[in-house]
PDB file of N, CA and C in Angstrom:
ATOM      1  N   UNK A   1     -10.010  19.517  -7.871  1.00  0.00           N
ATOM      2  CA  UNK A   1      -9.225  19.014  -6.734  1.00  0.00           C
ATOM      3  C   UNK A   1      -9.539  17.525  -6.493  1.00  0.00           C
ATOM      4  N   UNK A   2     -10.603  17.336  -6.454  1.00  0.00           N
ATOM      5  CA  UNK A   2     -11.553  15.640  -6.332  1.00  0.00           C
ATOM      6  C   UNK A   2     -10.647  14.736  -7.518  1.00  0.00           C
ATOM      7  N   UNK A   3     -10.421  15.431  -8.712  1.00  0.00           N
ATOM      8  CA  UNK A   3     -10.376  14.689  -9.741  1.00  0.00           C
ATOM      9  C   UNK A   3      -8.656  14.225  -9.344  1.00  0.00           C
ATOM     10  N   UNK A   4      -7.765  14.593  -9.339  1.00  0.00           N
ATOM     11  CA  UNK A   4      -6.764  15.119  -8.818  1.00  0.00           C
ATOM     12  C   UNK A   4      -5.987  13.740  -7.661  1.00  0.00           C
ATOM     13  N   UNK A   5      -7.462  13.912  -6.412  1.00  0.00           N
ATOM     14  CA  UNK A   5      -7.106  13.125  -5.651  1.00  0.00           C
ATOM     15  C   UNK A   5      -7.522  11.856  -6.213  1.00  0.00           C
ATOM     16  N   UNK A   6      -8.458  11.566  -6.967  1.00  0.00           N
ATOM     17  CA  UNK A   6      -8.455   9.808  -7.898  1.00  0.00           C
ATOM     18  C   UNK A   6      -7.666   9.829  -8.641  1.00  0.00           C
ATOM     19  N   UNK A   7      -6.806  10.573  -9.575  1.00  0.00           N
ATOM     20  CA  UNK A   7      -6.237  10.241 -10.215  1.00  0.00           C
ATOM     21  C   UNK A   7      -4.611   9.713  -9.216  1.00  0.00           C
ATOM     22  N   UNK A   8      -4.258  10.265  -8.146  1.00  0.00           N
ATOM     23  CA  UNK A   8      -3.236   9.564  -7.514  1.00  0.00           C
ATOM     24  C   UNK A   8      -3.705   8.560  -6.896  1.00  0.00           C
ATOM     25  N   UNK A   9      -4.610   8.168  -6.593  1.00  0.00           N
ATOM     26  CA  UNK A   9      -5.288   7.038  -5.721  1.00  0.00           C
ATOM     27  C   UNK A   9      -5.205   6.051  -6.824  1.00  0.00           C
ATOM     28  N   UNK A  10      -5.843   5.810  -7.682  1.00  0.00           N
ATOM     29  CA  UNK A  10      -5.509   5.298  -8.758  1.00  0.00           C
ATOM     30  C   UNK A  10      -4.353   4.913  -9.335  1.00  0.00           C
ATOM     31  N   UNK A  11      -3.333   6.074  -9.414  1.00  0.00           N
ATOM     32  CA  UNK A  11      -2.470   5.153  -9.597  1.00  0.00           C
ATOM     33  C   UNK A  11      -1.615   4.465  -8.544  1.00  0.00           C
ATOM     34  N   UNK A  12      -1.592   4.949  -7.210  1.00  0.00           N
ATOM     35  CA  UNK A  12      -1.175   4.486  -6.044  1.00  0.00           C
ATOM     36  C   UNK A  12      -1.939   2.893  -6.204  1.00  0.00           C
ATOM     37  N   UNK A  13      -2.981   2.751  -6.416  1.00  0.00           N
ATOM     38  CA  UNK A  13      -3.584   1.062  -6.187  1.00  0.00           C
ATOM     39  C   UNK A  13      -2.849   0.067  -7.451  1.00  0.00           C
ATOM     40  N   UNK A  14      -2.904   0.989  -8.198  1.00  0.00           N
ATOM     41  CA  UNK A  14      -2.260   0.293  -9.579  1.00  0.00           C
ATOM     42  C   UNK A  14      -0.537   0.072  -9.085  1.00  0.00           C
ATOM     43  N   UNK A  15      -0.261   0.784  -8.499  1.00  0.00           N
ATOM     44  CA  UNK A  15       1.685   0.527  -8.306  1.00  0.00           C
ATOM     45  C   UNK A  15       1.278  -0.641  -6.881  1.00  0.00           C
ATOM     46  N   UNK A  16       0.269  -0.412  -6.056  1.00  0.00           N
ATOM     47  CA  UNK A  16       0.324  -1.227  -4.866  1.00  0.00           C
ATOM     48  C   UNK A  16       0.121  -2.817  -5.774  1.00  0.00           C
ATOM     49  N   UNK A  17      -0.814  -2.943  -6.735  1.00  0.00           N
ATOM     50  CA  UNK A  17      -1.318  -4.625  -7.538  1.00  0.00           C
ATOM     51  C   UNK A  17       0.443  -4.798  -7.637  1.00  0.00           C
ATOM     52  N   UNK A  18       1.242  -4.058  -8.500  1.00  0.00           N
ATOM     53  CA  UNK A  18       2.668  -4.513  -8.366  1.00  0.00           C
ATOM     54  C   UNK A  18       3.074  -5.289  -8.156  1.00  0.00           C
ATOM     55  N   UNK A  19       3.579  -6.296  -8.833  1.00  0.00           N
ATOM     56  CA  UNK A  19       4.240  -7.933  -7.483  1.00  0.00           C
ATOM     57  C   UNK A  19       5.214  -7.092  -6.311  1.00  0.00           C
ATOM     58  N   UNK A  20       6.389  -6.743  -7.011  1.00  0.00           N
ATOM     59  CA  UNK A  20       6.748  -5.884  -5.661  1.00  0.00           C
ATOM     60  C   UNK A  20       6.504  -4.982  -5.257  1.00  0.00           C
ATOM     61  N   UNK A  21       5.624  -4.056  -4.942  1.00  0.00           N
ATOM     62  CA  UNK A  21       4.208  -3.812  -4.252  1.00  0.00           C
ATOM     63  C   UNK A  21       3.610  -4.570  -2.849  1.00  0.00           C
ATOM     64  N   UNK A  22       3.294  -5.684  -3.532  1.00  0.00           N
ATOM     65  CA  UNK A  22       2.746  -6.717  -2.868  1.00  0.00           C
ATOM     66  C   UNK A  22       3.425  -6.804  -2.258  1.00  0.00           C
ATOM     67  N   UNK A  23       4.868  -7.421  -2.589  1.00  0.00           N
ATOM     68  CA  UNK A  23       5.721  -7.898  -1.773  1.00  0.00           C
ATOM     69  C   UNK A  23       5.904  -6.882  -0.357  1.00  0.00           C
ATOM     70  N   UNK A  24       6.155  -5.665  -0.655  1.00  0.00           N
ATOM     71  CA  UNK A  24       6.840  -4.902   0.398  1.00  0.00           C
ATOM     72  C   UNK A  24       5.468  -4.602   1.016  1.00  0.00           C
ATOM     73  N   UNK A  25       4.037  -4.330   0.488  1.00  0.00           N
ATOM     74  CA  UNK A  25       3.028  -4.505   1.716  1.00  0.00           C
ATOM     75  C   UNK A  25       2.480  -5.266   2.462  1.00  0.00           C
ATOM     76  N   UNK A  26       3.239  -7.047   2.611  1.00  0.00           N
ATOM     77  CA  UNK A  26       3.076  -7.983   3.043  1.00  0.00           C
ATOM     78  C   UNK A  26       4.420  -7.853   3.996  1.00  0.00           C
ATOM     79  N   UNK A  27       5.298  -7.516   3.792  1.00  0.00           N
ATOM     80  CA  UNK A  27       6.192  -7.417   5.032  1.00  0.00           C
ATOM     81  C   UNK A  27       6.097  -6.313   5.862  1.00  0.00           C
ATOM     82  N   UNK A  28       5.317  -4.991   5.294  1.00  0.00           N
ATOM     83  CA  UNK A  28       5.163  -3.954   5.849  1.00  0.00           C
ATOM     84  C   UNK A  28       3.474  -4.564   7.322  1.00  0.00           C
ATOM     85  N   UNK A  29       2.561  -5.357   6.220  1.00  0.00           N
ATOM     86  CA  UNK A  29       1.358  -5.838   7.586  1.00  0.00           C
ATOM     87  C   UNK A  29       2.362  -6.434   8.382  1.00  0.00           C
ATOM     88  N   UNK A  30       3.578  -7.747   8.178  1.00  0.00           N
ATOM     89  CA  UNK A  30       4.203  -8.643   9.014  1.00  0.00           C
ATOM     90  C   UNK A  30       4.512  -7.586  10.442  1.00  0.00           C
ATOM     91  N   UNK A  31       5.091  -6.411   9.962  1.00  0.00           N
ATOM     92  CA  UNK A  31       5.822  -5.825  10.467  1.00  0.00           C
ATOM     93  C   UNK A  31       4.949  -4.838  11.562  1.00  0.00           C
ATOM     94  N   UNK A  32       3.694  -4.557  11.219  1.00  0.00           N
ATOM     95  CA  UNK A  32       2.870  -3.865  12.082  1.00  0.00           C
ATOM     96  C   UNK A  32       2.169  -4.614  12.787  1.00  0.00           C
ATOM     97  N   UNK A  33       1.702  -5.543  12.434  1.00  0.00           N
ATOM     98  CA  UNK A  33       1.431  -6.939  13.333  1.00  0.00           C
ATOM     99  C   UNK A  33       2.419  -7.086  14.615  1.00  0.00           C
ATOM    100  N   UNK A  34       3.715  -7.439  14.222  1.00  0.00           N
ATOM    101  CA  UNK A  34       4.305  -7.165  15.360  1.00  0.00           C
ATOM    102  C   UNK A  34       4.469  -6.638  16.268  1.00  0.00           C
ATOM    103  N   UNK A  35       4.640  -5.365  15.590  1.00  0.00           N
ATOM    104  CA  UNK A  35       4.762  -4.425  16.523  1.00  0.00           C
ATOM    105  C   UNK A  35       3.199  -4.007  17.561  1.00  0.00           C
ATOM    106  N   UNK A  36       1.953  -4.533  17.339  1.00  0.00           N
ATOM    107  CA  UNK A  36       0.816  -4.065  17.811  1.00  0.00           C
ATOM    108  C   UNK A  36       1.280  -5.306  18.695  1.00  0.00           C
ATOM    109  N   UNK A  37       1.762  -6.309  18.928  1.00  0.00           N
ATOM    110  CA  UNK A  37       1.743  -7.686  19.665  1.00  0.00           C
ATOM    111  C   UNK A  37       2.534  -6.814  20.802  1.00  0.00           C
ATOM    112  N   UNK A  38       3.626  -6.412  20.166  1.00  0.00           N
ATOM    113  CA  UNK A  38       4.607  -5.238  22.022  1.00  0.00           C
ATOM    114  C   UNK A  38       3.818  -4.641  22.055  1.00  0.00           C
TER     115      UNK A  38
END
């Protein structure tokens, strides 16, 4: 089960390095930032 959950974590970090990846988790912080400011 352990092994399982690194192996999606893993590749979840590997699709997040992604340029667009990046991209959409830099508008996704923009976007929670905001919203913690209301």
């Amino acid at each position: 089960m352990r092994k399982d959950c690194l192996v999606v974590r893993s590749r979840f970090d590997i699709d997040v390095n992604d340029q667009h990846s990046r991209d959409l988790r830099s508008v996704l912080a923009r976007y929670i930032r905001h919203a913690r400011r209301v």
